[in-house]
PDB file of N, CA and C in Angstrom:
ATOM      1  N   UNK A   1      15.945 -16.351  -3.609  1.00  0.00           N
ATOM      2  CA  UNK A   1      14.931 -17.382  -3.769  1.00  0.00           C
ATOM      3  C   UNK A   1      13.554 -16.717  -3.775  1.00  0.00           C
ATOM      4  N   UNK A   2      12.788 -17.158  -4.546  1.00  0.00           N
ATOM      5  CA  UNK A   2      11.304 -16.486  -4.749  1.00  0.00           C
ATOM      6  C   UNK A   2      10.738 -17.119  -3.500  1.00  0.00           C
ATOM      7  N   UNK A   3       9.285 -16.632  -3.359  1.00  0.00           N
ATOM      8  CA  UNK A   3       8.500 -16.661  -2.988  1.00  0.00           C
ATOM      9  C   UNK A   3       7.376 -17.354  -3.489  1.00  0.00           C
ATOM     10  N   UNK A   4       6.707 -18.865  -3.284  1.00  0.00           N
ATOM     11  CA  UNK A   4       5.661 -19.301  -3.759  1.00  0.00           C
ATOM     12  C   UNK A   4       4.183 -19.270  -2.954  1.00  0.00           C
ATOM     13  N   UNK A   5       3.327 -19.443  -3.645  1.00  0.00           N
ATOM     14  CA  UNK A   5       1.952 -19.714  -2.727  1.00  0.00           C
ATOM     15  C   UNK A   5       1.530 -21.461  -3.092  1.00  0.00           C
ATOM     16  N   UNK A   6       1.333 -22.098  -1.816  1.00  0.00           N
ATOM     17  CA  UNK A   6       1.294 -23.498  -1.965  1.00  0.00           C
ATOM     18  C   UNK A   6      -0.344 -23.669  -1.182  1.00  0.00           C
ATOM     19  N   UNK A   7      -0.770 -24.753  -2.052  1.00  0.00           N
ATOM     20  CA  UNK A   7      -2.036 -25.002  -1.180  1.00  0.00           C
ATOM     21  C   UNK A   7      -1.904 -26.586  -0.721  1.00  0.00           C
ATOM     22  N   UNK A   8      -2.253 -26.960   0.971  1.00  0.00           N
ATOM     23  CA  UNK A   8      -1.850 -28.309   1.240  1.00  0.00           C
ATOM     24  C   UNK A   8      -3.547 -28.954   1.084  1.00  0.00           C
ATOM     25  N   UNK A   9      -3.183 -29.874   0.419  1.00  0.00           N
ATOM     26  CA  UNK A   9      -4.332 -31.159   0.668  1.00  0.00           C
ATOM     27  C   UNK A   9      -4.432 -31.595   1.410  1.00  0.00           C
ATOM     28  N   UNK A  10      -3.784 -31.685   2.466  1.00  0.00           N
ATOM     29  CA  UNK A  10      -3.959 -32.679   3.886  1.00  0.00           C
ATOM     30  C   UNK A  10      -4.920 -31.237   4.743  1.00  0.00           C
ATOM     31  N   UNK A  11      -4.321 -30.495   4.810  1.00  0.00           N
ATOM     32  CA  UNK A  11      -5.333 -28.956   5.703  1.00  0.00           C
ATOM     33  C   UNK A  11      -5.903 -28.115   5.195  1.00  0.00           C
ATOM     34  N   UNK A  12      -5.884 -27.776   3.825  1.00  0.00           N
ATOM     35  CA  UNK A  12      -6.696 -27.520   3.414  1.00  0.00           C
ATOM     36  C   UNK A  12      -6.251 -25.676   3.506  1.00  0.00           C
ATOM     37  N   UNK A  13      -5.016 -25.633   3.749  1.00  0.00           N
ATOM     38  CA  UNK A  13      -4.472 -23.926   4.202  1.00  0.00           C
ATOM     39  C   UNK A  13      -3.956 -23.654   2.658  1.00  0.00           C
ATOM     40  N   UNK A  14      -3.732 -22.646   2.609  1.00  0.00           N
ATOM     41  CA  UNK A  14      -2.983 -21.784   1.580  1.00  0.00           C
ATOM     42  C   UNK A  14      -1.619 -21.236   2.438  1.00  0.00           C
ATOM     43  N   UNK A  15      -0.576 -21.272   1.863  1.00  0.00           N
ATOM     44  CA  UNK A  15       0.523 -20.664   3.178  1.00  0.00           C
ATOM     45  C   UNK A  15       1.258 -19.857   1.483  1.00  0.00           C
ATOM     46  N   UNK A  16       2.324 -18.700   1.599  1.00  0.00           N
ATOM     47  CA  UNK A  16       3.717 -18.723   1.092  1.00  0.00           C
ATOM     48  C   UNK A  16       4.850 -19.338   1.686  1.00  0.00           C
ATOM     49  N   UNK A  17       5.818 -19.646   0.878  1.00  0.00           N
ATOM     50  CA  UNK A  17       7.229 -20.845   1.330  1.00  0.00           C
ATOM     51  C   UNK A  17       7.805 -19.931   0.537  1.00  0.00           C
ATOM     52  N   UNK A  18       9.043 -19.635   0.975  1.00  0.00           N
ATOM     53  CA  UNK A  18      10.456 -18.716   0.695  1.00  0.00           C
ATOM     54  C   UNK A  18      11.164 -20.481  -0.350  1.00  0.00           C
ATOM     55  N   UNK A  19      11.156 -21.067  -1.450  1.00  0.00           N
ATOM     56  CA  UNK A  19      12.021 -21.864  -1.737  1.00  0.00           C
ATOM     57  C   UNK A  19      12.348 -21.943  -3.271  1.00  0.00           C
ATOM     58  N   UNK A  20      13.494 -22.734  -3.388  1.00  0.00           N
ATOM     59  CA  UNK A  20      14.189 -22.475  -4.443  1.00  0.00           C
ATOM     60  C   UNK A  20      13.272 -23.083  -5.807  1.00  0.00           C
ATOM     61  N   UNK A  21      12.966 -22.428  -7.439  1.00  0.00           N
ATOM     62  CA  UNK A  21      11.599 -22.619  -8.280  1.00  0.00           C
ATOM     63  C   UNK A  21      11.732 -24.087  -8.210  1.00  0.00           C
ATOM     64  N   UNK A  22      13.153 -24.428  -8.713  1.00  0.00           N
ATOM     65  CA  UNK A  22      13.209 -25.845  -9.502  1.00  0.00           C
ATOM     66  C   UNK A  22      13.014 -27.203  -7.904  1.00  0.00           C
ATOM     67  N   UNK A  23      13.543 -26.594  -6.960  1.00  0.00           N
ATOM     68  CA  UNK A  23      13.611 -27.536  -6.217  1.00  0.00           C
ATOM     69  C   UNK A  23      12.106 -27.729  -4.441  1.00  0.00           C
ATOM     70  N   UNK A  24      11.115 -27.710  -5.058  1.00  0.00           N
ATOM     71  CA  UNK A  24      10.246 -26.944  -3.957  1.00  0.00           C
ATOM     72  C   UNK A  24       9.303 -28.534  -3.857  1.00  0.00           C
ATOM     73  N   UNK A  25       9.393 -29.518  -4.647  1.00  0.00           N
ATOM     74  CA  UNK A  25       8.869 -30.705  -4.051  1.00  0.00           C
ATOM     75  C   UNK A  25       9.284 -31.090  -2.783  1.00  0.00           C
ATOM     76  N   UNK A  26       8.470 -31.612  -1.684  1.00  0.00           N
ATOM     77  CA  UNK A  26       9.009 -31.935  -0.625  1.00  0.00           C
ATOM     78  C   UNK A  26       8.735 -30.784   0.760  1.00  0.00           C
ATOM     79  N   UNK A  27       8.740 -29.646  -0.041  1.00  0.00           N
ATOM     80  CA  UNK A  27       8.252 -28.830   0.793  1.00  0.00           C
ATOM     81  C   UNK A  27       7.104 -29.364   1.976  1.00  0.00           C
ATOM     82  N   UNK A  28       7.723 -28.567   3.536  1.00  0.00           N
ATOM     83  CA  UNK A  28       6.725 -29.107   3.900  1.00  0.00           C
ATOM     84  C   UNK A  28       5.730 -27.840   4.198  1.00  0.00           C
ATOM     85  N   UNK A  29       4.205 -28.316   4.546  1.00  0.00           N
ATOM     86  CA  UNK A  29       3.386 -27.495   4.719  1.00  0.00           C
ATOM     87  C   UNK A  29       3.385 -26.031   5.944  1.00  0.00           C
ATOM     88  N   UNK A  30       3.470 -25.216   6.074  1.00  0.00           N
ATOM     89  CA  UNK A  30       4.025 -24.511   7.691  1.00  0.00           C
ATOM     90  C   UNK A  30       2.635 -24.702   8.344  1.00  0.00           C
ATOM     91  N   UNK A  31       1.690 -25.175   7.775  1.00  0.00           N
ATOM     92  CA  UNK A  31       0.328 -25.545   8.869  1.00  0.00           C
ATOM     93  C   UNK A  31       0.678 -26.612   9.987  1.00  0.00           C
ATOM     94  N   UNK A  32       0.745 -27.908   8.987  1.00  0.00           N
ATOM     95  CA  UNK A  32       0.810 -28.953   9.418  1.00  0.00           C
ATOM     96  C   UNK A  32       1.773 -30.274   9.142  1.00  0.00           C
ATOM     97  N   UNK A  33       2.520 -29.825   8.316  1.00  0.00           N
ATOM     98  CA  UNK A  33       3.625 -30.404   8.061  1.00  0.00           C
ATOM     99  C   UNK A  33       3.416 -31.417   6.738  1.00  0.00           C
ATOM    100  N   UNK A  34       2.613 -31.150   6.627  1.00  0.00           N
ATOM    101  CA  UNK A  34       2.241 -32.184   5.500  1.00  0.00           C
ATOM    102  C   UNK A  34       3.142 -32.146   4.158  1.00  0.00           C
ATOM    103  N   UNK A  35       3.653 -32.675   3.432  1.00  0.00           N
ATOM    104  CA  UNK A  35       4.657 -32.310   2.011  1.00  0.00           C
ATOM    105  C   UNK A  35       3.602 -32.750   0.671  1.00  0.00           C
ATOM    106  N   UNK A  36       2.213 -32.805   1.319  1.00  0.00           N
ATOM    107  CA  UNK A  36       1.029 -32.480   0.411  1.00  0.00           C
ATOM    108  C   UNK A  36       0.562 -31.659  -0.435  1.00  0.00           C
ATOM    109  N   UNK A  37       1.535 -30.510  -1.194  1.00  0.00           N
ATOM    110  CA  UNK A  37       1.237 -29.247  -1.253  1.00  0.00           C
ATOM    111  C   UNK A  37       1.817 -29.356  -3.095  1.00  0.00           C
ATOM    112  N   UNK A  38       0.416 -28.240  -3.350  1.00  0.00           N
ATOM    113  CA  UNK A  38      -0.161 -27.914  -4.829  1.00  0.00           C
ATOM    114  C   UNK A  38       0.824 -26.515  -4.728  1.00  0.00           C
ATOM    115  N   UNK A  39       1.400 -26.238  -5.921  1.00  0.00           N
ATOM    116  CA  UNK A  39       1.891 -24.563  -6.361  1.00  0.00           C
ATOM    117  C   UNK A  39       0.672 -24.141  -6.826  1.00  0.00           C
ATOM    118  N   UNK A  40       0.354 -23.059  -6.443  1.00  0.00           N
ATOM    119  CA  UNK A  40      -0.922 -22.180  -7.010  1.00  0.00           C
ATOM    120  C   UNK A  40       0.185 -21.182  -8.108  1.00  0.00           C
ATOM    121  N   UNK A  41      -0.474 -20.862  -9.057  1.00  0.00           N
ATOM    122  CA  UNK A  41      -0.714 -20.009 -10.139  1.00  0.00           C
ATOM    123  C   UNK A  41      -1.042 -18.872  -9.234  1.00  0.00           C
ATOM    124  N   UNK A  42      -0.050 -17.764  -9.058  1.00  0.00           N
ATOM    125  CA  UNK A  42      -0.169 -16.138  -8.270  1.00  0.00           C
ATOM    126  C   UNK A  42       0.552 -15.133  -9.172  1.00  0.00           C
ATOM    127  N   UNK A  43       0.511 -14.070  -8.692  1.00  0.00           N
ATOM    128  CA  UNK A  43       0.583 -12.885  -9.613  1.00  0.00           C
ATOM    129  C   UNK A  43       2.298 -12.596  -8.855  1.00  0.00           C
ATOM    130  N   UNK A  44       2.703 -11.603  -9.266  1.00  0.00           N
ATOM    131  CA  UNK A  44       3.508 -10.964  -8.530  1.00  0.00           C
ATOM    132  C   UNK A  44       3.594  -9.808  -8.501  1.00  0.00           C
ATOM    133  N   UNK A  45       4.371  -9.112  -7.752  1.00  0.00           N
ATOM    134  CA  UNK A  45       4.948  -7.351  -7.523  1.00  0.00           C
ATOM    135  C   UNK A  45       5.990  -6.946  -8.343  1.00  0.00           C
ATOM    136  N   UNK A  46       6.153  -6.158  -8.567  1.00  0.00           N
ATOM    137  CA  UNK A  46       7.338  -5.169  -8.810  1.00  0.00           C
ATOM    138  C   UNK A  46       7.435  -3.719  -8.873  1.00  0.00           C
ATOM    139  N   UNK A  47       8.604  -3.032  -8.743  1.00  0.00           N
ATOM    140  CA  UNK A  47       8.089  -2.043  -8.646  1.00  0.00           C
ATOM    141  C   UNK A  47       9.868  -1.447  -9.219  1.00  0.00           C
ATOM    142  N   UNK A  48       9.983  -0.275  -9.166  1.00  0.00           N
ATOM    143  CA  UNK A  48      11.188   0.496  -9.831  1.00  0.00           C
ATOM    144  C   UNK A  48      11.008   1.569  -9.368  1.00  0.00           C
ATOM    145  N   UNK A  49      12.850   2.208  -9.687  1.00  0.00           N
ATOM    146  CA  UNK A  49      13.441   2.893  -8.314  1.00  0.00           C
ATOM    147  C   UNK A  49      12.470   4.444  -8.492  1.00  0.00           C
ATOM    148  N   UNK A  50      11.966   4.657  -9.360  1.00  0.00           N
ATOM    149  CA  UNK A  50      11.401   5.911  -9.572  1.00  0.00           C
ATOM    150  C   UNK A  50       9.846   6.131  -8.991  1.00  0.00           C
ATOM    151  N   UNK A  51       9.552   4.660  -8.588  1.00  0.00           N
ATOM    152  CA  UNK A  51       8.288   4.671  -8.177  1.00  0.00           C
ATOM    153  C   UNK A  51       7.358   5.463  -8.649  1.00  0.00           C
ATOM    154  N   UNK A  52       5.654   5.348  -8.038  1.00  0.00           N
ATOM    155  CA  UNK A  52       4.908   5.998  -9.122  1.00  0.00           C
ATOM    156  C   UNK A  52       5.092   6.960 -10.117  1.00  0.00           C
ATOM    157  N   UNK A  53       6.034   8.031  -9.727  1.00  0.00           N
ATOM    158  CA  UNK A  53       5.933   8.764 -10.592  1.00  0.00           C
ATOM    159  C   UNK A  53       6.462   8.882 -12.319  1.00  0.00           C
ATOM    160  N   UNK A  54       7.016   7.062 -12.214  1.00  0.00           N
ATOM    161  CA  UNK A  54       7.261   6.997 -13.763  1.00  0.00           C
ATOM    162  C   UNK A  54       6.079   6.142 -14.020  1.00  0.00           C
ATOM    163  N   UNK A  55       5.041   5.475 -13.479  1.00  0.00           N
ATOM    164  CA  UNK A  55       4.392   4.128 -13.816  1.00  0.00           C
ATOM    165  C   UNK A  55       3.202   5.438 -15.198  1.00  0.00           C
ATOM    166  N   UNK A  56       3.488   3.952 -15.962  1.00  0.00           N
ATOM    167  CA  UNK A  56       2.648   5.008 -17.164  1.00  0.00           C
ATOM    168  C   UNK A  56       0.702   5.487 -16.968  1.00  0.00           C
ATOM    169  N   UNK A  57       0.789   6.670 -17.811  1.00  0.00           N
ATOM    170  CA  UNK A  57      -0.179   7.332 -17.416  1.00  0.00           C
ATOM    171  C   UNK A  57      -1.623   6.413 -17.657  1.00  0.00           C
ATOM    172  N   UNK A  58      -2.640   6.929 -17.324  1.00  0.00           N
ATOM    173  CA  UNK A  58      -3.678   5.533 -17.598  1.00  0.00           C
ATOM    174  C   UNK A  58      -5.160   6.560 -18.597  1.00  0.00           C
ATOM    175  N   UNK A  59      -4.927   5.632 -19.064  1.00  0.00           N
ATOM    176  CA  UNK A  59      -5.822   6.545 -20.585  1.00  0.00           C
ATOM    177  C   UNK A  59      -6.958   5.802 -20.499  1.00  0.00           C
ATOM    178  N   UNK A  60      -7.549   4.682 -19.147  1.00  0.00           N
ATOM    179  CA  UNK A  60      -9.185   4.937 -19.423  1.00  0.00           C
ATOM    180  C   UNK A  60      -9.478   3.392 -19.813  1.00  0.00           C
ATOM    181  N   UNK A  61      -8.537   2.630 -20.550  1.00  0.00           N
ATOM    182  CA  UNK A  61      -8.331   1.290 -21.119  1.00  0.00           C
ATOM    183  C   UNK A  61      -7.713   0.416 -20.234  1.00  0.00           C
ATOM    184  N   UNK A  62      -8.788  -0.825 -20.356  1.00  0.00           N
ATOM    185  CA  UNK A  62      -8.323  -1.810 -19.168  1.00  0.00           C
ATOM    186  C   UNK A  62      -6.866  -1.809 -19.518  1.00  0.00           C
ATOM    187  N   UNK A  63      -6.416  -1.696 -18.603  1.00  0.00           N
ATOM    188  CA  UNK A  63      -4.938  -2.361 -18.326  1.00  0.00           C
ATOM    189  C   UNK A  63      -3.566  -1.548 -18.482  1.00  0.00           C
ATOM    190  N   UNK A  64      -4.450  -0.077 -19.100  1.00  0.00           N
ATOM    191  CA  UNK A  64      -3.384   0.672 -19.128  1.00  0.00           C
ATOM    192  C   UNK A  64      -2.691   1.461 -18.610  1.00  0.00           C
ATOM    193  N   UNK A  65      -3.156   1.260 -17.001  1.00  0.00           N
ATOM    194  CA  UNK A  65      -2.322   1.442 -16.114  1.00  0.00           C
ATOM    195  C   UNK A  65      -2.158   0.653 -14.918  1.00  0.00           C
ATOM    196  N   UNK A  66      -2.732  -0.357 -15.348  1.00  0.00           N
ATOM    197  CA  UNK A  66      -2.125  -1.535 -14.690  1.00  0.00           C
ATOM    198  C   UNK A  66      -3.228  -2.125 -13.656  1.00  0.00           C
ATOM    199  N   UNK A  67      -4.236  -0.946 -13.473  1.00  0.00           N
ATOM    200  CA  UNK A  67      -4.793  -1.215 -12.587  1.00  0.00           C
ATOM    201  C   UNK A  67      -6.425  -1.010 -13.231  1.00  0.00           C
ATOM    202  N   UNK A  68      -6.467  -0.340 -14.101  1.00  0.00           N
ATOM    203  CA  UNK A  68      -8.061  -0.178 -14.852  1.00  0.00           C
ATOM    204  C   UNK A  68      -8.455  -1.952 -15.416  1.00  0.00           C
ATOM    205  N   UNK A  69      -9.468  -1.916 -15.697  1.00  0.00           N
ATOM    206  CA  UNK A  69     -10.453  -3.081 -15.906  1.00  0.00           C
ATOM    207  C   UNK A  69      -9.774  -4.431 -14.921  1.00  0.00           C
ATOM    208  N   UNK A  70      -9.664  -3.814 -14.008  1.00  0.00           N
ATOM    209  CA  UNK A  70      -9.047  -4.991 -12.934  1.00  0.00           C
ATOM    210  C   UNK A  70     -10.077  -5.377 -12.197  1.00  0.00           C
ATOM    211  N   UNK A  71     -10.864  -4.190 -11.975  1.00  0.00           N
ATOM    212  CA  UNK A  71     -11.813  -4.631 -11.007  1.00  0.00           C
ATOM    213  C   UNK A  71     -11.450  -4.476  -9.596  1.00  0.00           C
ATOM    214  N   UNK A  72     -10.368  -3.637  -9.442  1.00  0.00           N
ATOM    215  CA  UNK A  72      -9.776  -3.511  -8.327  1.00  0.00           C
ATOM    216  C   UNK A  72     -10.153  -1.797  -7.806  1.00  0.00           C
ATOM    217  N   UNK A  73     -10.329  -1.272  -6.744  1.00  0.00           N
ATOM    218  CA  UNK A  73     -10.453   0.316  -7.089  1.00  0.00           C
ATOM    219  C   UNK A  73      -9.140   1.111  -7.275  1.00  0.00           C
ATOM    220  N   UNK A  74      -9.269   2.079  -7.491  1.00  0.00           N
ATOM    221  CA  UNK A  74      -7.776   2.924  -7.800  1.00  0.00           C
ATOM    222  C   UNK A  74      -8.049   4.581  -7.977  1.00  0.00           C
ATOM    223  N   UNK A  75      -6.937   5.102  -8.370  1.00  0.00           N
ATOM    224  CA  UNK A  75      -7.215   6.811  -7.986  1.00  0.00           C
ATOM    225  C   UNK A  75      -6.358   7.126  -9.307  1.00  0.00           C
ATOM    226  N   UNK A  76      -6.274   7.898 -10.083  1.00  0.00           N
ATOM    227  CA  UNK A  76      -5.335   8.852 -10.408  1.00  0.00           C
ATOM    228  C   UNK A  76      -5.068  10.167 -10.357  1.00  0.00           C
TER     229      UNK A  76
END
């Protein structure tokens, strides 16, 4: 089961909920219990068994290594 990010209207929290994609109405809030809760639009992870040392090389161009024109800092 994935992992979602929910935001509740009743508290006003952002939480993640471990629940199943199709079935996550009803969810309740882990703040406050509320079943008030928006799915936010989030990114995700991944990663593979070779870890960095296969992730492709980064030539300088947003995005071409996943992490340039992100706006994020980084090293190579």
């Amino acid at each position: 089961m994935p992992i979602y990010e929910f935001h509740c209207d009743d508290c006003e929290q952002d939480s993640e909920v471990l629940v199943r994609s199709s079935d996550w109405k009803g969810t309740q809030c882990p703040a406050c219990g509320s079943t008030r809760l928006q799915k936010k639009f989030s990114t995700f992870a991944s990663s593979s068994a070779g870890g960095a040392a296969e992730a492709p090389a980064c030539s300088g161009q947003p995005r071409s290594c996943g992490m340039c024109g992100t706006g994020r800092p980084h090293s190579h």
